[in-house]
Each structure stands twice: as C-alpha cells, then as structure tokens.
PDB file of N, CA and C in Angstrom:
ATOM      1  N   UNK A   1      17.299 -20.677-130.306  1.00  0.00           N
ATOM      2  CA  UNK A   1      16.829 -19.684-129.374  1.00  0.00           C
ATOM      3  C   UNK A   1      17.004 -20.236-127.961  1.00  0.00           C
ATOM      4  N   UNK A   2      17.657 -19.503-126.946  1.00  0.00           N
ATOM      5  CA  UNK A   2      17.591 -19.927-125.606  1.00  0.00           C
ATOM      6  C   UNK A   2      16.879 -19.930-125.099  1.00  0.00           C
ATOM      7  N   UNK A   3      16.320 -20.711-123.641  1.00  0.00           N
ATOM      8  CA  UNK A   3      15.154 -20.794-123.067  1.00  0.00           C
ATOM      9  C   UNK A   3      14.815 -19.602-122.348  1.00  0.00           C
ATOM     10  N   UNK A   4      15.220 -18.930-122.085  1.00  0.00           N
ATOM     11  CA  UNK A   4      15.188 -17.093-121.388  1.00  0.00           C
ATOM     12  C   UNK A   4      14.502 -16.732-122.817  1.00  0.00           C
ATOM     13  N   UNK A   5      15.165 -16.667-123.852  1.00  0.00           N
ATOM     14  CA  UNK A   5      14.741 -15.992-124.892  1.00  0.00           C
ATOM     15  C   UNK A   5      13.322 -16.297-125.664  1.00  0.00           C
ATOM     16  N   UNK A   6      12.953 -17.754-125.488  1.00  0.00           N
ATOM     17  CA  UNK A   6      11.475 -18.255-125.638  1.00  0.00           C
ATOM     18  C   UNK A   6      10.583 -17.729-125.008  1.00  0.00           C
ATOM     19  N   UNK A   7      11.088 -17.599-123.149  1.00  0.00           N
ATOM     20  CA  UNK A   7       9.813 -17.290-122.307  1.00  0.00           C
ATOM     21  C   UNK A   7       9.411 -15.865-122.659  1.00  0.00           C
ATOM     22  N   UNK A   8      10.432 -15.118-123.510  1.00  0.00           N
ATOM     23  CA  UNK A   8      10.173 -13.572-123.205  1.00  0.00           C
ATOM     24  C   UNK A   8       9.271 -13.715-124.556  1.00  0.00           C
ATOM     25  N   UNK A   9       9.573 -14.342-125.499  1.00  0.00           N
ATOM     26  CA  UNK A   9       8.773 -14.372-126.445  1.00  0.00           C
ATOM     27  C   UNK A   9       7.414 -14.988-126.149  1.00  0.00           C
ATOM     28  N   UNK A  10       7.307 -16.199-125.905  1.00  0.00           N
ATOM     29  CA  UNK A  10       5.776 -16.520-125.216  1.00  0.00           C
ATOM     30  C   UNK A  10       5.165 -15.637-124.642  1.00  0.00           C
ATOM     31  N   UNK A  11       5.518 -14.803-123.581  1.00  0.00           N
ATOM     32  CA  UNK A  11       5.501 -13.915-122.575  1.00  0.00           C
ATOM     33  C   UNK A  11       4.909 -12.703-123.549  1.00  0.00           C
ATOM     34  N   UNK A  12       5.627 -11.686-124.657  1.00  0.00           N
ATOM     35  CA  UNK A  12       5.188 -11.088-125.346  1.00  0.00           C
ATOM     36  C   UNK A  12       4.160 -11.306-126.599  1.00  0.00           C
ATOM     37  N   UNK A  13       3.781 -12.335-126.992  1.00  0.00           N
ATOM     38  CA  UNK A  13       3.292 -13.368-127.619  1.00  0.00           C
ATOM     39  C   UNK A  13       1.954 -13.168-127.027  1.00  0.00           C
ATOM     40  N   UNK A  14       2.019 -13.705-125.731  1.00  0.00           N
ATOM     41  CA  UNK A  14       0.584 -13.735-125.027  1.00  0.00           C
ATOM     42  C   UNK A  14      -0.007 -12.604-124.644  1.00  0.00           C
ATOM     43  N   UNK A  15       1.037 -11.470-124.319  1.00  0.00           N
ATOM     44  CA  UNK A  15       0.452 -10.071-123.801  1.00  0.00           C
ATOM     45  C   UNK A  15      -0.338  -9.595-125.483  1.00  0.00           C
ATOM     46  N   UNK A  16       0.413  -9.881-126.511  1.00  0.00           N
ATOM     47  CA  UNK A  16       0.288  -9.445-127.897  1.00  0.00           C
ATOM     48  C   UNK A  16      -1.519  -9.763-128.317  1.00  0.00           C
ATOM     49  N   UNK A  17      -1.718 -11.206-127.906  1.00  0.00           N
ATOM     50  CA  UNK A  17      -2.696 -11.492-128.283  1.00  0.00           C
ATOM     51  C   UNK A  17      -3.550 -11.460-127.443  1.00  0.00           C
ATOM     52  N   UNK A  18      -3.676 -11.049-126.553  1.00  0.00           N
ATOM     53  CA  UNK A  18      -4.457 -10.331-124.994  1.00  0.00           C
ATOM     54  C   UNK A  18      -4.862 -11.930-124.553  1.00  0.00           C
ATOM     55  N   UNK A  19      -3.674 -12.796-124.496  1.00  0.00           N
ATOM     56  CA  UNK A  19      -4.011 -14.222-123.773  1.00  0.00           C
ATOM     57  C   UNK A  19      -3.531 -13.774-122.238  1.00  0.00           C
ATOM     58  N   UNK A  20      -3.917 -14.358-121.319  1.00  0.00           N
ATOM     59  CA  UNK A  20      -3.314 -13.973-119.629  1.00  0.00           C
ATOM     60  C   UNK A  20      -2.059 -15.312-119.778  1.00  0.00           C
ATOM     61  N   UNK A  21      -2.244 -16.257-120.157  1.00  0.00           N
ATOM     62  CA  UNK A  21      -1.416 -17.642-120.025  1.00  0.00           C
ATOM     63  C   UNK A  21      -0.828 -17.967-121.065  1.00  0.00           C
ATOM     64  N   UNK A  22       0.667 -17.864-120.943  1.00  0.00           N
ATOM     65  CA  UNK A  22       1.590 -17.743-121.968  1.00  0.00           C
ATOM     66  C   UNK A  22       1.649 -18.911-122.476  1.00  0.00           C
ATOM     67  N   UNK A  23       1.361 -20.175-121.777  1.00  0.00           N
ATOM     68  CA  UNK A  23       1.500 -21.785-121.672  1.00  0.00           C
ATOM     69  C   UNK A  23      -0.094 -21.736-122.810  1.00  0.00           C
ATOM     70  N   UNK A  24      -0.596 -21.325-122.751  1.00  0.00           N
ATOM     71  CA  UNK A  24      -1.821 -21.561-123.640  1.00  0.00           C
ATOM     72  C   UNK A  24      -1.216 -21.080-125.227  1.00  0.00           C
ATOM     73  N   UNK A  25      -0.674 -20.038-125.087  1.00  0.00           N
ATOM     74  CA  UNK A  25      -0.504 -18.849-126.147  1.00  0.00           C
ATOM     75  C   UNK A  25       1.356 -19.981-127.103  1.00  0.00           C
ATOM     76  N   UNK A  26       1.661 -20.430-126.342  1.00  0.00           N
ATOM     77  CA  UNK A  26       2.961 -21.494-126.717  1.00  0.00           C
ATOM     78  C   UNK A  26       2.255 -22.629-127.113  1.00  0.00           C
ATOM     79  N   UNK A  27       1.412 -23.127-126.748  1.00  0.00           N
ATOM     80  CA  UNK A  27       0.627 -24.610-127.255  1.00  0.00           C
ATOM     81  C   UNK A  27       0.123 -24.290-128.634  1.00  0.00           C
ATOM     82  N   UNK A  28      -0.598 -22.576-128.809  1.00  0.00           N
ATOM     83  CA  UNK A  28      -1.352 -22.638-129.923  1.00  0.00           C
ATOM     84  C   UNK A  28       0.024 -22.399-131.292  1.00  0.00           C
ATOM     85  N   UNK A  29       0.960 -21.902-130.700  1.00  0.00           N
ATOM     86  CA  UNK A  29       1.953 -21.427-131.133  1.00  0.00           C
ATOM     87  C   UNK A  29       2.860 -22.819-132.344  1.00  0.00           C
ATOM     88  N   UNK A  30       3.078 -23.558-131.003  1.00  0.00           N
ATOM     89  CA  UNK A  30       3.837 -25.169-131.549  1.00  0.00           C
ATOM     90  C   UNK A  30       2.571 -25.454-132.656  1.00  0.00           C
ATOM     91  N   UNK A  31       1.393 -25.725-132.182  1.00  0.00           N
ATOM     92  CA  UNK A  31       0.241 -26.007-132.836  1.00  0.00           C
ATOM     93  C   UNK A  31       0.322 -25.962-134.305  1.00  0.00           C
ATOM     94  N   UNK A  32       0.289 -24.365-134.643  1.00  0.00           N
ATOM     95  CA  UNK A  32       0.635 -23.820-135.717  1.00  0.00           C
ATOM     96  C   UNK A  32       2.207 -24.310-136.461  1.00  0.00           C
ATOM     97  N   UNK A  33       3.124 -24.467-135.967  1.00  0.00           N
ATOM     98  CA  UNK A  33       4.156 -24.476-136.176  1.00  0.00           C
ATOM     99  C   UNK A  33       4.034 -26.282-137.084  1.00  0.00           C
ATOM    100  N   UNK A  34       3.431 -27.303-136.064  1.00  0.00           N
ATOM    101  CA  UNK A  34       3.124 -27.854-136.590  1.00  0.00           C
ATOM    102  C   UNK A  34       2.583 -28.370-137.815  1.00  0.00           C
ATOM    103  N   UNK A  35       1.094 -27.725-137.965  1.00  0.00           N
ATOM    104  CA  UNK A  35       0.570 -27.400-138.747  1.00  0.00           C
ATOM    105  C   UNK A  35       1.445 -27.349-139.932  1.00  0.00           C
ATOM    106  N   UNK A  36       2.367 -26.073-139.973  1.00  0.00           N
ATOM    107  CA  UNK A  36       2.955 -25.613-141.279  1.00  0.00           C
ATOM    108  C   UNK A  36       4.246 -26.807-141.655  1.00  0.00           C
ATOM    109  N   UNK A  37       4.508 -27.469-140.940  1.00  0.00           N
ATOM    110  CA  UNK A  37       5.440 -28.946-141.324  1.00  0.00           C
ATOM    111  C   UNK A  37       4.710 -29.582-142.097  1.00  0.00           C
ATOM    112  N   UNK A  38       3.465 -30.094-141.388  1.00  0.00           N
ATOM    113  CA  UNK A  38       2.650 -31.264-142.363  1.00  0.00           C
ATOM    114  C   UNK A  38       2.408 -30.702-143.305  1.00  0.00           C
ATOM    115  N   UNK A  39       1.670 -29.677-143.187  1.00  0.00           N
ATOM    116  CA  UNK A  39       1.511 -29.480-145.136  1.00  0.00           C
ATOM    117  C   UNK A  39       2.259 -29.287-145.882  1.00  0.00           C
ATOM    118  N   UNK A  40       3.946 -28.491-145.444  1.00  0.00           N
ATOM    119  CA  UNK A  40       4.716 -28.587-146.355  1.00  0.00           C
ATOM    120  C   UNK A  40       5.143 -30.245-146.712  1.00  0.00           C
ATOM    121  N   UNK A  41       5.029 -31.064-145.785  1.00  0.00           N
ATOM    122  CA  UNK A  41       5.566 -32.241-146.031  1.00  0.00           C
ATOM    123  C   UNK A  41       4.382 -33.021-146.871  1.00  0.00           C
ATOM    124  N   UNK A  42       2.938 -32.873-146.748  1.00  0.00           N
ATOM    125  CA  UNK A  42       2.491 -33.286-148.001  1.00  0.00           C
ATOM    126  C   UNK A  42       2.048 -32.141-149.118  1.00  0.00           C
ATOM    127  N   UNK A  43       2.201 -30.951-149.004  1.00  0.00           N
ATOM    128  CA  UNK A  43       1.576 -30.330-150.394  1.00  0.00           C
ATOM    129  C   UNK A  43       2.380 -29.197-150.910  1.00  0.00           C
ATOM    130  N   UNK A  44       3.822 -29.639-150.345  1.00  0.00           N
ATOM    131  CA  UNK A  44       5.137 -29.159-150.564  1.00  0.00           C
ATOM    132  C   UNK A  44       4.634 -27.260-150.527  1.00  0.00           C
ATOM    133  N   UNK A  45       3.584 -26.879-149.738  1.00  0.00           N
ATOM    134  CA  UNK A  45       3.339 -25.631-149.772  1.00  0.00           C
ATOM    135  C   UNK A  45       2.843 -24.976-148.463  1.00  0.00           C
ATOM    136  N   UNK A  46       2.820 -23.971-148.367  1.00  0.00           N
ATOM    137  CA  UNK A  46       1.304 -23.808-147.138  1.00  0.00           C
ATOM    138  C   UNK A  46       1.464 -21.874-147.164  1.00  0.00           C
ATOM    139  N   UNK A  47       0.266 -21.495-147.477  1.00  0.00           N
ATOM    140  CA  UNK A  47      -0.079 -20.042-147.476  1.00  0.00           C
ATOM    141  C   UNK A  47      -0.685 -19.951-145.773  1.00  0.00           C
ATOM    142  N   UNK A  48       0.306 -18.515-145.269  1.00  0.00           N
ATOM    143  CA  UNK A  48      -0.396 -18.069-144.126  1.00  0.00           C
ATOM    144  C   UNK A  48      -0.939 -17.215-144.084  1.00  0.00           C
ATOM    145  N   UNK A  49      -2.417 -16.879-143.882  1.00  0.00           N
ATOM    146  CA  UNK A  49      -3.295 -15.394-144.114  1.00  0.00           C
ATOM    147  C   UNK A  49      -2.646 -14.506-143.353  1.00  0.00           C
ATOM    148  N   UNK A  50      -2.637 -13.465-144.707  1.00  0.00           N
ATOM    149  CA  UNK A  50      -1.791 -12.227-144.165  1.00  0.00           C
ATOM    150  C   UNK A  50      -0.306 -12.196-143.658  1.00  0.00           C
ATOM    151  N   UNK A  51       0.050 -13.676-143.864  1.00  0.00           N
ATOM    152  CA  UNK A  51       1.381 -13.028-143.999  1.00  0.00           C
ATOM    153  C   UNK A  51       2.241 -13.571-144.856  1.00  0.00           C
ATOM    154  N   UNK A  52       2.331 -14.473-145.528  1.00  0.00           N
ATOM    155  CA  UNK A  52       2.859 -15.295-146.625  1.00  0.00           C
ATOM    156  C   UNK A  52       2.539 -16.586-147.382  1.00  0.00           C
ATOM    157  N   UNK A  53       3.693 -16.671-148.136  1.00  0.00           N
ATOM    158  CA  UNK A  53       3.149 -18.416-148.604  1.00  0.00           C
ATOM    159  C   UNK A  53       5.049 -18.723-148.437  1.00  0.00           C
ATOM    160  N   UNK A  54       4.784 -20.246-147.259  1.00  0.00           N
ATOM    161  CA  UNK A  54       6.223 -20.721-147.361  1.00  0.00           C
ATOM    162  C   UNK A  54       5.952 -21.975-148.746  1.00  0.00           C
ATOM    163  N   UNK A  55       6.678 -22.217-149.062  1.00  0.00           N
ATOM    164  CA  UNK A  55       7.519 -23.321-150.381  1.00  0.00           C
ATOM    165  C   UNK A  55       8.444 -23.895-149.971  1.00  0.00           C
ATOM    166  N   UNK A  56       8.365 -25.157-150.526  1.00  0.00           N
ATOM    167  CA  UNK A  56       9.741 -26.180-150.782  1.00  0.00           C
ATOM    168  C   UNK A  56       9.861 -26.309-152.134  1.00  0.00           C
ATOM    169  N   UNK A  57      11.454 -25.906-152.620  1.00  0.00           N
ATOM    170  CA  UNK A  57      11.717 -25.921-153.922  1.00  0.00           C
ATOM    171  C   UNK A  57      13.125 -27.065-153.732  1.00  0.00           C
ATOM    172  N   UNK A  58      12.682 -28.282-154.958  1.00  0.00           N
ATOM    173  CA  UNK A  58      13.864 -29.086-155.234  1.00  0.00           C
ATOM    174  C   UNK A  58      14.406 -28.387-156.041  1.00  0.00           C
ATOM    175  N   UNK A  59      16.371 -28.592-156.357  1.00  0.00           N
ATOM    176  CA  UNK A  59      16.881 -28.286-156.658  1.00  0.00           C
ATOM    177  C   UNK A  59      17.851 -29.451-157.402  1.00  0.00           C
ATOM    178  N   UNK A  60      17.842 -29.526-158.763  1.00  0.00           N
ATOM    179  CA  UNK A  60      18.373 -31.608-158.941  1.00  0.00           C
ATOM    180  C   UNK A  60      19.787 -31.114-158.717  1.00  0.00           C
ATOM    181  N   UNK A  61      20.391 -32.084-159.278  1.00  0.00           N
ATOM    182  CA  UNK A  61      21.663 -32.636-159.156  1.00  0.00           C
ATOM    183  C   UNK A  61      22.304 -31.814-159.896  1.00  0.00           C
ATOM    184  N   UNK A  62      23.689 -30.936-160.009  1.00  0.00           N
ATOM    185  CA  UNK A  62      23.898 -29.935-161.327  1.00  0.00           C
ATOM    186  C   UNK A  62      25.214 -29.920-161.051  1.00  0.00           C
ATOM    187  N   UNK A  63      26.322 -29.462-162.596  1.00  0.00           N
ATOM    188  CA  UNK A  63      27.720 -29.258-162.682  1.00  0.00           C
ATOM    189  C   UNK A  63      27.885 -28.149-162.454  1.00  0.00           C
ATOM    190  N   UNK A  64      29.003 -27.854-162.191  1.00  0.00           N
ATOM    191  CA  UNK A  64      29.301 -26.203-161.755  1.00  0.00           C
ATOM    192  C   UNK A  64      31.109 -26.552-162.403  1.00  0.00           C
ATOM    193  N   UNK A  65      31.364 -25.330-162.886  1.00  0.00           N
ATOM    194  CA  UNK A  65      33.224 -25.190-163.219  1.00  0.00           C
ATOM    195  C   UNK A  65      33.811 -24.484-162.092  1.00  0.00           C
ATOM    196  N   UNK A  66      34.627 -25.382-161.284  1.00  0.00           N
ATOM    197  CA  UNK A  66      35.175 -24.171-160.251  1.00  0.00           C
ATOM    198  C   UNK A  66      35.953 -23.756-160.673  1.00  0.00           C
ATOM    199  N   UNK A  67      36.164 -22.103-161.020  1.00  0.00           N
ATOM    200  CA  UNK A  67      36.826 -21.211-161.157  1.00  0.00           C
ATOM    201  C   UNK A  67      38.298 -20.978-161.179  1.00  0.00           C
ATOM    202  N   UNK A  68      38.941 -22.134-159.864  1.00  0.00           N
ATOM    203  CA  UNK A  68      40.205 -21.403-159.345  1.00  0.00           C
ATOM    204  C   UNK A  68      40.842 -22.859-160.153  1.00  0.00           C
ATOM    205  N   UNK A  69      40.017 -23.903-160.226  1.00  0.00           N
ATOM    206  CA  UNK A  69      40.981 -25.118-160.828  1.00  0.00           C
ATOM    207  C   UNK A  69      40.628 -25.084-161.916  1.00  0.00           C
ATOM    208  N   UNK A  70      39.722 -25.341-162.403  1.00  0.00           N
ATOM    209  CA  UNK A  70      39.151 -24.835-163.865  1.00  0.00           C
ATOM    210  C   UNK A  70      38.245 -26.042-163.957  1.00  0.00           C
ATOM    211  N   UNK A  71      38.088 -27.579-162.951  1.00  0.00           N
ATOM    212  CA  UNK A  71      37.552 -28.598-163.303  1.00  0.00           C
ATOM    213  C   UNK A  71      36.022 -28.768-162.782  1.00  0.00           C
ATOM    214  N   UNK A  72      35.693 -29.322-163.689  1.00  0.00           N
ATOM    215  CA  UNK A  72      34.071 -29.143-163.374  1.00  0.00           C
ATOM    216  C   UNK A  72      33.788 -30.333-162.279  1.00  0.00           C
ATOM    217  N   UNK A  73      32.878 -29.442-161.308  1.00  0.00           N
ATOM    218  CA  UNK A  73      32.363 -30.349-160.321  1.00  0.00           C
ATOM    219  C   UNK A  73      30.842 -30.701-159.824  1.00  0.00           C
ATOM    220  N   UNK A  74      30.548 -31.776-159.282  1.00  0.00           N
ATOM    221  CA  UNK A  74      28.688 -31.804-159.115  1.00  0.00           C
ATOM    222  C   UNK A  74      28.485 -31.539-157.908  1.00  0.00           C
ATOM    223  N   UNK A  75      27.581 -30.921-157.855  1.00  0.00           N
ATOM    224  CA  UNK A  75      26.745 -30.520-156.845  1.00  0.00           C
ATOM    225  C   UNK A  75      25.799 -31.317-156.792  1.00  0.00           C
ATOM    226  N   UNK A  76      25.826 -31.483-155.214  1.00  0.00           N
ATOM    227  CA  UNK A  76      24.227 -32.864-155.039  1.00  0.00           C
ATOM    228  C   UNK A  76      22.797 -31.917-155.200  1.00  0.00           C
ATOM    229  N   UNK A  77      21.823 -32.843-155.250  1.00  0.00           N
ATOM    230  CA  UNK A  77      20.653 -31.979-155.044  1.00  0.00           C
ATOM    231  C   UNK A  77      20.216 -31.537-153.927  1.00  0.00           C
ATOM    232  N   UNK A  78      19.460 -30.401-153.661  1.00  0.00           N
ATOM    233  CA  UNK A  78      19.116 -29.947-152.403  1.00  0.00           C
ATOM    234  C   UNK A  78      17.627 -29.709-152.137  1.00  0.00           C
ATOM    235  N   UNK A  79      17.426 -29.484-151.288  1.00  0.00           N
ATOM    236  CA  UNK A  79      16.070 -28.959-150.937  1.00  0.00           C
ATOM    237  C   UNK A  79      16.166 -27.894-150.080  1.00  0.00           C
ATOM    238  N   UNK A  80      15.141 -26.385-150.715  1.00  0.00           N
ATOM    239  CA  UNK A  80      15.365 -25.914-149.346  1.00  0.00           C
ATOM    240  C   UNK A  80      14.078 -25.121-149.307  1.00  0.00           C
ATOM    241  N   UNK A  81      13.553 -24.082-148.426  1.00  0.00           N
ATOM    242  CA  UNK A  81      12.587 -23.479-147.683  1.00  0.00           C
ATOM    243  C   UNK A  81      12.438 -22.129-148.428  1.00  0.00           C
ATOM    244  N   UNK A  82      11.535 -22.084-149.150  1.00  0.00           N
ATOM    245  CA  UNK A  82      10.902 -20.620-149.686  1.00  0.00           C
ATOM    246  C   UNK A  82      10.493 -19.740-148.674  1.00  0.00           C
ATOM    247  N   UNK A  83      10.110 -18.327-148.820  1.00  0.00           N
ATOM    248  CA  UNK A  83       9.095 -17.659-148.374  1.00  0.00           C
ATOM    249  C   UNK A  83       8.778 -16.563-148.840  1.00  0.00           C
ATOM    250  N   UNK A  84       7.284 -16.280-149.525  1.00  0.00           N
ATOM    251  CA  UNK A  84       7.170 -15.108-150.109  1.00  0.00           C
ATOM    252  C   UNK A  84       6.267 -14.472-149.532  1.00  0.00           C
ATOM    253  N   UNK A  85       6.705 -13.016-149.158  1.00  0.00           N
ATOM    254  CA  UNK A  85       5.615 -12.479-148.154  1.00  0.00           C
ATOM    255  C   UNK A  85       4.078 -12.341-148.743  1.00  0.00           C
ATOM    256  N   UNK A  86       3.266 -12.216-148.365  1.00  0.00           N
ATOM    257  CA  UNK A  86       2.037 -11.376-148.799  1.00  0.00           C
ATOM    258  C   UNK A  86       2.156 -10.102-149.212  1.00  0.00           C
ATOM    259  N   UNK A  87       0.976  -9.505-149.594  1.00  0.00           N
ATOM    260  CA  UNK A  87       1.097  -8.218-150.165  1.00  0.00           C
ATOM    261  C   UNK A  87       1.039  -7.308-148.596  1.00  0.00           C
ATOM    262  N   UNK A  88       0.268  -7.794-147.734  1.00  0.00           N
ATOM    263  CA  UNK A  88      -0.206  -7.125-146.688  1.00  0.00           C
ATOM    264  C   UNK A  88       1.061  -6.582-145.799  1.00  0.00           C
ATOM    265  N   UNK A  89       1.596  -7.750-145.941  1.00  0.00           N
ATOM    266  CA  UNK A  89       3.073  -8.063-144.863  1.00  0.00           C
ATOM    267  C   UNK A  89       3.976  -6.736-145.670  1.00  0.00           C
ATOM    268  N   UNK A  90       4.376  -7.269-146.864  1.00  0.00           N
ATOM    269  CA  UNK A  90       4.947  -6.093-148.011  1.00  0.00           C
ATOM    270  C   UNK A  90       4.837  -4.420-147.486  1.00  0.00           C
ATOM    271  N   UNK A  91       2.996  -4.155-147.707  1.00  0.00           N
ATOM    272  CA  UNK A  91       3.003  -3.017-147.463  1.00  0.00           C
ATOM    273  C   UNK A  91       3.278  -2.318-146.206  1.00  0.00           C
ATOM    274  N   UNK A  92       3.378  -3.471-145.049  1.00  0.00           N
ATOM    275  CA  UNK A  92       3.423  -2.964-143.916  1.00  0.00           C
ATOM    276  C   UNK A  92       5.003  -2.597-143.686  1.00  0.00           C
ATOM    277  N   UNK A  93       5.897  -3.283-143.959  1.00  0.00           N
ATOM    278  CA  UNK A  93       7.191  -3.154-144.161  1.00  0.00           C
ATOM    279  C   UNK A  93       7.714  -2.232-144.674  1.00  0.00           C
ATOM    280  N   UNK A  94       7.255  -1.780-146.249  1.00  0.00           N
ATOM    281  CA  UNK A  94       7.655  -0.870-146.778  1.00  0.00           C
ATOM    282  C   UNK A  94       7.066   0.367-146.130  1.00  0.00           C
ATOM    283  N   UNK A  95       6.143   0.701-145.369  1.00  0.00           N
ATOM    284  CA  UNK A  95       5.725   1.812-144.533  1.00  0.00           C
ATOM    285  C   UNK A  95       6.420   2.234-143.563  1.00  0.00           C
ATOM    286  N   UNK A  96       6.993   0.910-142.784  1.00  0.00           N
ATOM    287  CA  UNK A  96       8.064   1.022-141.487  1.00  0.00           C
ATOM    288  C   UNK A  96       9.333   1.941-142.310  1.00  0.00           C
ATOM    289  N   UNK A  97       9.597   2.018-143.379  1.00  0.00           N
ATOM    290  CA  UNK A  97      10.940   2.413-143.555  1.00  0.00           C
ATOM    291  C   UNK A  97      10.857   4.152-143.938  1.00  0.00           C
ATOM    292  N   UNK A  98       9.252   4.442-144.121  1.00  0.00           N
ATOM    293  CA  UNK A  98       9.384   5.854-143.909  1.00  0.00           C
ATOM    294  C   UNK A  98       9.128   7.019-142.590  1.00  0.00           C
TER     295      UNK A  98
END
C-alpha cells in the first residue's frame, strides 16, 4: 500500500471510529495488527470478534506427477494464512449482494 493510500485509510479509519487523531487511530491499528502476529506465531490461531478466525495451516512435503512430462516431482512444504469469516461478517456480505 502507498503512503497516500495509508493516510486516506487512517484518515477514514479515524473518521469511522469517531477518533479526531488519525495518529492515535494508526497506533491502535499496528497495535492490533500486532497482536494478531503473536498469537498466530504462538497458538498458530487467533479469532477476531465479529469478524473471523485467521489460521496457519502446514502443508508437509508431497509428490505431484507433472502432467506435460509425465515425471513425478516434490513439492516442498509450505505454510500459509487461513481465514474464515464469522457468521456475522457472512451475513453482512451476503445482504450487500441484494
């Protein structure tokens, strides 16, 4: 994200949450952001009220046949970033589309 494109977000961010100081409303912001690192990094999870639960799912080491040569090849293991919305988030979404 570019730095024009942050301030407008801080900027709307803070009007959003009826903060006057966008610099307050960005601290609590990183804060949080924070927050959701460490716990994924120790409890490989972290639920946000009302709006989801992010996950880290390992993925081991696995063969795959590529197709076009026919020879089987490994794939390393990966790690990557879940996210499953809430129900709340869900219903609000599926409302926007009518």
């Amino acid at each position: 994200m570019k730095e024009k494109e942050k301030k407008v977000f801080f900027d709307e961010l803070a009007a959003e949450a009826g903060y006057v100081d966008p610099e307050t409303t960005k601290s609590v912001y990183i804060g949080m952001v924070r927050l959701l690192l460490k716990k994924l990094r120790y409890n490989g999870e972290y639920d946000l009220p009302d709006f989801g639960k992010y996950s880290i799912v390992n993925y081991s080491e696995r063969n795959i046949k590529n197709v076009n040569t026919g020879q089987v090849e490994q794939i390393a293991p990966v790690r990557i970033l879940r996210f499953s919305p809430d129900y709340k988030l869900k219903a609000y979404v599926k409302k926007m589309r009518n």
